[in-house]
N, C-alpha and C. Protein backbone atom coordinates (compact mmCIF):
# COMPACT_ATOMS: atom_id res chain seq x y z
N UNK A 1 6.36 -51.86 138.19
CA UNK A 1 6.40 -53.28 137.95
C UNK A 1 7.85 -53.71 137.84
N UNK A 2 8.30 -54.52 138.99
CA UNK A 2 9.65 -55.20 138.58
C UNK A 2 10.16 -56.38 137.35
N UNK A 3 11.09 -55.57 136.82
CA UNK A 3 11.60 -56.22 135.70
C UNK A 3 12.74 -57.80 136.08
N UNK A 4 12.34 -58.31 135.04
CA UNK A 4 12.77 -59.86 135.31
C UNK A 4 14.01 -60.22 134.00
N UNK A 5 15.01 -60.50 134.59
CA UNK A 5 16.54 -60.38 134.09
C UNK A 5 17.30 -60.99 134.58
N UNK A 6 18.19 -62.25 133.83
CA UNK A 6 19.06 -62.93 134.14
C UNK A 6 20.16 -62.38 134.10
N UNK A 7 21.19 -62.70 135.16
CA UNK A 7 22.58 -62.30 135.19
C UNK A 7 23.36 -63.33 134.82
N UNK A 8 24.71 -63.06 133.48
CA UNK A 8 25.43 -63.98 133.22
C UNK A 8 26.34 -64.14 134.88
N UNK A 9 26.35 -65.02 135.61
CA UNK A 9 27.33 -65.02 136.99
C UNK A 9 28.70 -64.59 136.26
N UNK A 10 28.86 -66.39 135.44
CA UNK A 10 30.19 -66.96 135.30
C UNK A 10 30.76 -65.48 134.24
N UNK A 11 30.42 -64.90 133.21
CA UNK A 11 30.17 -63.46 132.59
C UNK A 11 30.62 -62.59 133.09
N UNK A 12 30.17 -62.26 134.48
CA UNK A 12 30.33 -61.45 135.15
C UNK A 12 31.62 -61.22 136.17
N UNK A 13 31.85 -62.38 136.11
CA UNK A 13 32.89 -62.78 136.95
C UNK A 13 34.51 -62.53 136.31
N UNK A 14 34.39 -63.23 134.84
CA UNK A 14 35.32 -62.99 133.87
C UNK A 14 35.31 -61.50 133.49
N UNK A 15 34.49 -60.74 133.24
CA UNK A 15 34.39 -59.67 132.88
C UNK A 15 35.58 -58.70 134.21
N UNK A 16 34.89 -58.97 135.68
CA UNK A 16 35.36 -58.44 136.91
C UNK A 16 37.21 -58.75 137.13
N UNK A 17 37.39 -59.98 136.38
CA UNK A 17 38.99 -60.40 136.29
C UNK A 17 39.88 -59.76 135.73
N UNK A 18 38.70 -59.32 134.37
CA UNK A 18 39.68 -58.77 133.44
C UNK A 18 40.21 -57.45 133.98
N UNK A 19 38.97 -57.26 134.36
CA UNK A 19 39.29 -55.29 134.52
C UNK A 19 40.29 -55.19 136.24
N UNK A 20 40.00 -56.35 136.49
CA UNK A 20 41.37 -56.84 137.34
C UNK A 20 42.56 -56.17 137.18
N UNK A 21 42.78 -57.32 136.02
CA UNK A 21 43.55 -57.45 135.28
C UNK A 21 44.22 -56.06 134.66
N UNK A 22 43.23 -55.58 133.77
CA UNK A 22 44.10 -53.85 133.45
C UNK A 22 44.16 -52.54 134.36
N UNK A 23 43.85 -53.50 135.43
CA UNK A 23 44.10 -52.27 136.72
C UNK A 23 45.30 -52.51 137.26
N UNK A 24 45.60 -53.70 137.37
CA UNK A 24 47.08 -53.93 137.60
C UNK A 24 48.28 -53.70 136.69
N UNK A 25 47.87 -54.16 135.76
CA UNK A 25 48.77 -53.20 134.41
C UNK A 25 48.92 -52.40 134.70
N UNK A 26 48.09 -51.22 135.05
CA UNK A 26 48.26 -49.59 134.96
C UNK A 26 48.87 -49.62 136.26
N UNK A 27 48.89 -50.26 136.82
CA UNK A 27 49.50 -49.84 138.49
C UNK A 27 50.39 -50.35 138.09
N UNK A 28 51.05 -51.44 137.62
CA UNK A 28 52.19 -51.67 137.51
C UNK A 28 53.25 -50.65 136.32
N UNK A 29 52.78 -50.50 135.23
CA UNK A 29 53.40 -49.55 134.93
C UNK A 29 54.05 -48.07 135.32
N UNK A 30 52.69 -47.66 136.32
CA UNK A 30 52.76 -46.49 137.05
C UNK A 30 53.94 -46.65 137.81
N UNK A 31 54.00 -47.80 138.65
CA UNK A 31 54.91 -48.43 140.23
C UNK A 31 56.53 -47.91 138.72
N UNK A 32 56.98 -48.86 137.63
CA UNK A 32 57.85 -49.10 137.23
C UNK A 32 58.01 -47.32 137.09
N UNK A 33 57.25 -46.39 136.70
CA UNK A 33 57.44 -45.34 136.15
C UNK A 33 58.22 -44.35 137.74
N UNK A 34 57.36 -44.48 138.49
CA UNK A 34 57.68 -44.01 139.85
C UNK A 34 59.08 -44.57 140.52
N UNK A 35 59.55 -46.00 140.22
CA UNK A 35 60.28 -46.32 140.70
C UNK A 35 62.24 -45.43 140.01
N UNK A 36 61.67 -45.29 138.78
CA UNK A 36 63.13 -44.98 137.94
C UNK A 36 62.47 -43.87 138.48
N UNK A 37 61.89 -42.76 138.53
CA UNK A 37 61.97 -40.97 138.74
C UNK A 37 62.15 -40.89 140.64
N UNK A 38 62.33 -42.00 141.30
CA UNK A 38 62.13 -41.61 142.85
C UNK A 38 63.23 -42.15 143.11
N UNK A 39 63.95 -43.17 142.51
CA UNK A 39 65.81 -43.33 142.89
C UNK A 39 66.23 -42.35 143.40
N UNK A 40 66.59 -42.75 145.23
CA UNK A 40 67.56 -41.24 145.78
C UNK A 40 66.72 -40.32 146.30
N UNK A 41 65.50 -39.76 145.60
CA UNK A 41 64.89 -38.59 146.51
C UNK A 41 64.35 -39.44 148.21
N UNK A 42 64.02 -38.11 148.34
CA UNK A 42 63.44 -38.43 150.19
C UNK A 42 62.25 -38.74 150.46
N UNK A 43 61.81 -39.97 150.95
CA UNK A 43 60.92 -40.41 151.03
C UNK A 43 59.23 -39.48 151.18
N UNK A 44 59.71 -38.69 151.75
CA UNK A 44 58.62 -37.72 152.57
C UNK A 44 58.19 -36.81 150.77
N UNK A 45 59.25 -36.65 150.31
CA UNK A 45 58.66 -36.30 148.30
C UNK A 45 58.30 -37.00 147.93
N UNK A 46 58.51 -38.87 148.02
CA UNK A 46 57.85 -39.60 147.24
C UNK A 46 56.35 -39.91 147.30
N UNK A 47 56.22 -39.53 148.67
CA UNK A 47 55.01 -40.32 148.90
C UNK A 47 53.83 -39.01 148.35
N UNK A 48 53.80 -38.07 148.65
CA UNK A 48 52.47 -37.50 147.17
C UNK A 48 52.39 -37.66 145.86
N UNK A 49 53.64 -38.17 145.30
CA UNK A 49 53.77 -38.51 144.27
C UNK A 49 52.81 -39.94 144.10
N UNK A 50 53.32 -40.82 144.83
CA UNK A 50 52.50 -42.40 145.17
C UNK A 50 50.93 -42.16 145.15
N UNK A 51 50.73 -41.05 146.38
CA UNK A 51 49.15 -40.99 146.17
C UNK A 51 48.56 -40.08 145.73
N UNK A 52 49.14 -39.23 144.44
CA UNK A 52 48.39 -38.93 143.34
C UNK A 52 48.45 -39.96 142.42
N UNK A 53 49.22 -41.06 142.31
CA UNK A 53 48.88 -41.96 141.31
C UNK A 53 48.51 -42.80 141.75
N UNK A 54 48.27 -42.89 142.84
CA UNK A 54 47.22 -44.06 143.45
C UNK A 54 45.50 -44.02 143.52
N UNK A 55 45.23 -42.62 143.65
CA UNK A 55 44.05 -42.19 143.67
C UNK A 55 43.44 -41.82 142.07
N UNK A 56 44.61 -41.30 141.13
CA UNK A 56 44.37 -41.37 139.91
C UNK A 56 44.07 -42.51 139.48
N UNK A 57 44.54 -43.51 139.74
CA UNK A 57 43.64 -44.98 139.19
C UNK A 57 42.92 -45.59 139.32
N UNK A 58 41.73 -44.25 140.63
CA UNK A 58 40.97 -45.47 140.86
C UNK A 58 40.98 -46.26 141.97
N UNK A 59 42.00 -46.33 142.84
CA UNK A 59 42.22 -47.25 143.63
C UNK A 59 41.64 -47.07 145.10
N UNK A 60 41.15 -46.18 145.38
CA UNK A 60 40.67 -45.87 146.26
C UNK A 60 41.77 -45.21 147.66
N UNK A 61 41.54 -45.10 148.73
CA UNK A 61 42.01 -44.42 149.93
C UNK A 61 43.79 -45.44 150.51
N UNK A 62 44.80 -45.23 150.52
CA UNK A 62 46.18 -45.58 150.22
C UNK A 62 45.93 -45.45 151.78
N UNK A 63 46.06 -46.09 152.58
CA UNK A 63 46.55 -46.70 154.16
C UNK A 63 47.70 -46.01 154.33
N UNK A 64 48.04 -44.71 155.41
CA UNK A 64 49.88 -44.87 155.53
C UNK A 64 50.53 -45.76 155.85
N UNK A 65 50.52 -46.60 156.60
CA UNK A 65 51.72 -47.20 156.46
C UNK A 65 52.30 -47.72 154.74
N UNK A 66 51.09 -48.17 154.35
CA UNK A 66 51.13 -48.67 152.59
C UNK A 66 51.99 -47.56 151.92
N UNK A 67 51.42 -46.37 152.08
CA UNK A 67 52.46 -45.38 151.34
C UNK A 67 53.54 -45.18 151.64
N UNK A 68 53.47 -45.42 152.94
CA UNK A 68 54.91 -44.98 153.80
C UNK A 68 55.75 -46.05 153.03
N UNK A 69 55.56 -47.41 152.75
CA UNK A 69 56.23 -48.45 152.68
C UNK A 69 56.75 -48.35 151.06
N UNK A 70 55.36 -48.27 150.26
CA UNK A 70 55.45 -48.03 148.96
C UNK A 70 56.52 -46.85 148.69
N UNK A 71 56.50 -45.74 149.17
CA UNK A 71 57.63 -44.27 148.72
C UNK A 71 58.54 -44.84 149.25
N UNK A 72 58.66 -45.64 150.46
CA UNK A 72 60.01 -45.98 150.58
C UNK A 72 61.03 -46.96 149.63
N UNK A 73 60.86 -47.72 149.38
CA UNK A 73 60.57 -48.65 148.02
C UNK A 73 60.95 -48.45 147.22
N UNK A 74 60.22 -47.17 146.68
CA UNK A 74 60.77 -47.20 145.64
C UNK A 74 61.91 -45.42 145.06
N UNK A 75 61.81 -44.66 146.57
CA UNK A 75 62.95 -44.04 146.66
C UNK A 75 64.44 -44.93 146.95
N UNK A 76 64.34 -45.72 147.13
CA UNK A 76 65.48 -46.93 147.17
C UNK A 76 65.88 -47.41 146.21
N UNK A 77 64.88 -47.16 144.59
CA UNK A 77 65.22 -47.88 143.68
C UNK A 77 64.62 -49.14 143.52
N UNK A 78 63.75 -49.42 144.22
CA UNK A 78 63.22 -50.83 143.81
C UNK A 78 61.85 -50.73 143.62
N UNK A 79 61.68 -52.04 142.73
CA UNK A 79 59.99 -51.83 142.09
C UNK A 79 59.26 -52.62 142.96
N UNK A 80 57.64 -52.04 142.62
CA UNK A 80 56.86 -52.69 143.43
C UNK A 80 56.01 -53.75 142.53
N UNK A 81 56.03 -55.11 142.57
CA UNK A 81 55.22 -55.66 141.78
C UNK A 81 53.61 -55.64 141.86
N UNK A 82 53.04 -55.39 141.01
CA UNK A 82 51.50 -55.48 140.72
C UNK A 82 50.74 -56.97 140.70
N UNK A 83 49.95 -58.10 141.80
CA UNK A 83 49.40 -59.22 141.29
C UNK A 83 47.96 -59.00 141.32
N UNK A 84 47.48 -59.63 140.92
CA UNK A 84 46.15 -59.89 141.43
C UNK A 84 45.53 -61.38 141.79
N UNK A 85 44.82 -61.56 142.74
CA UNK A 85 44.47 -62.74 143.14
C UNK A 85 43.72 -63.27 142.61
């Protein structure tokens, strides 16, 4: 017998933002953490570094060029900002 159950939408929706929300935190912290330890090394080291902490969060399957772009980035010294839409 199927059970009969309202879904909060608007609930659900806020709920889905938030956790948005502390997923980008953690990626952004991660990005800031990666960016000061990959100053100078060679790109081709950075990038397993990138996607063990990319896949550690959760984030699912990292595109190369994305990594390629991301290790490059931030073997250069520069950070990658975290938004969410």
């Amino acid at each position: 017998m199927p059970s009969n159950f309202k879904v909060d939408e608007q609930g659900l929706k806020r709920a889905l933002r938030q956790a948005g929300k502390h997923v980008a935190q953690d990626a952004q912290r991660e990005f800031d953490r990666l960016a000061r330890q990959s100053k100078g090394r060679p790109v081709a080291a950075v990038k397993p570094t990138v996607k063990r902490m990319w896949e550690r969060l959760g984030l699912g399957r990292l595109a190369e060029p994305q990594l390629t772009e991301y290790a490059t980035e931030l073997a250069a010294g520069r950070t990658i900002n975290v938004t969410t839409r």
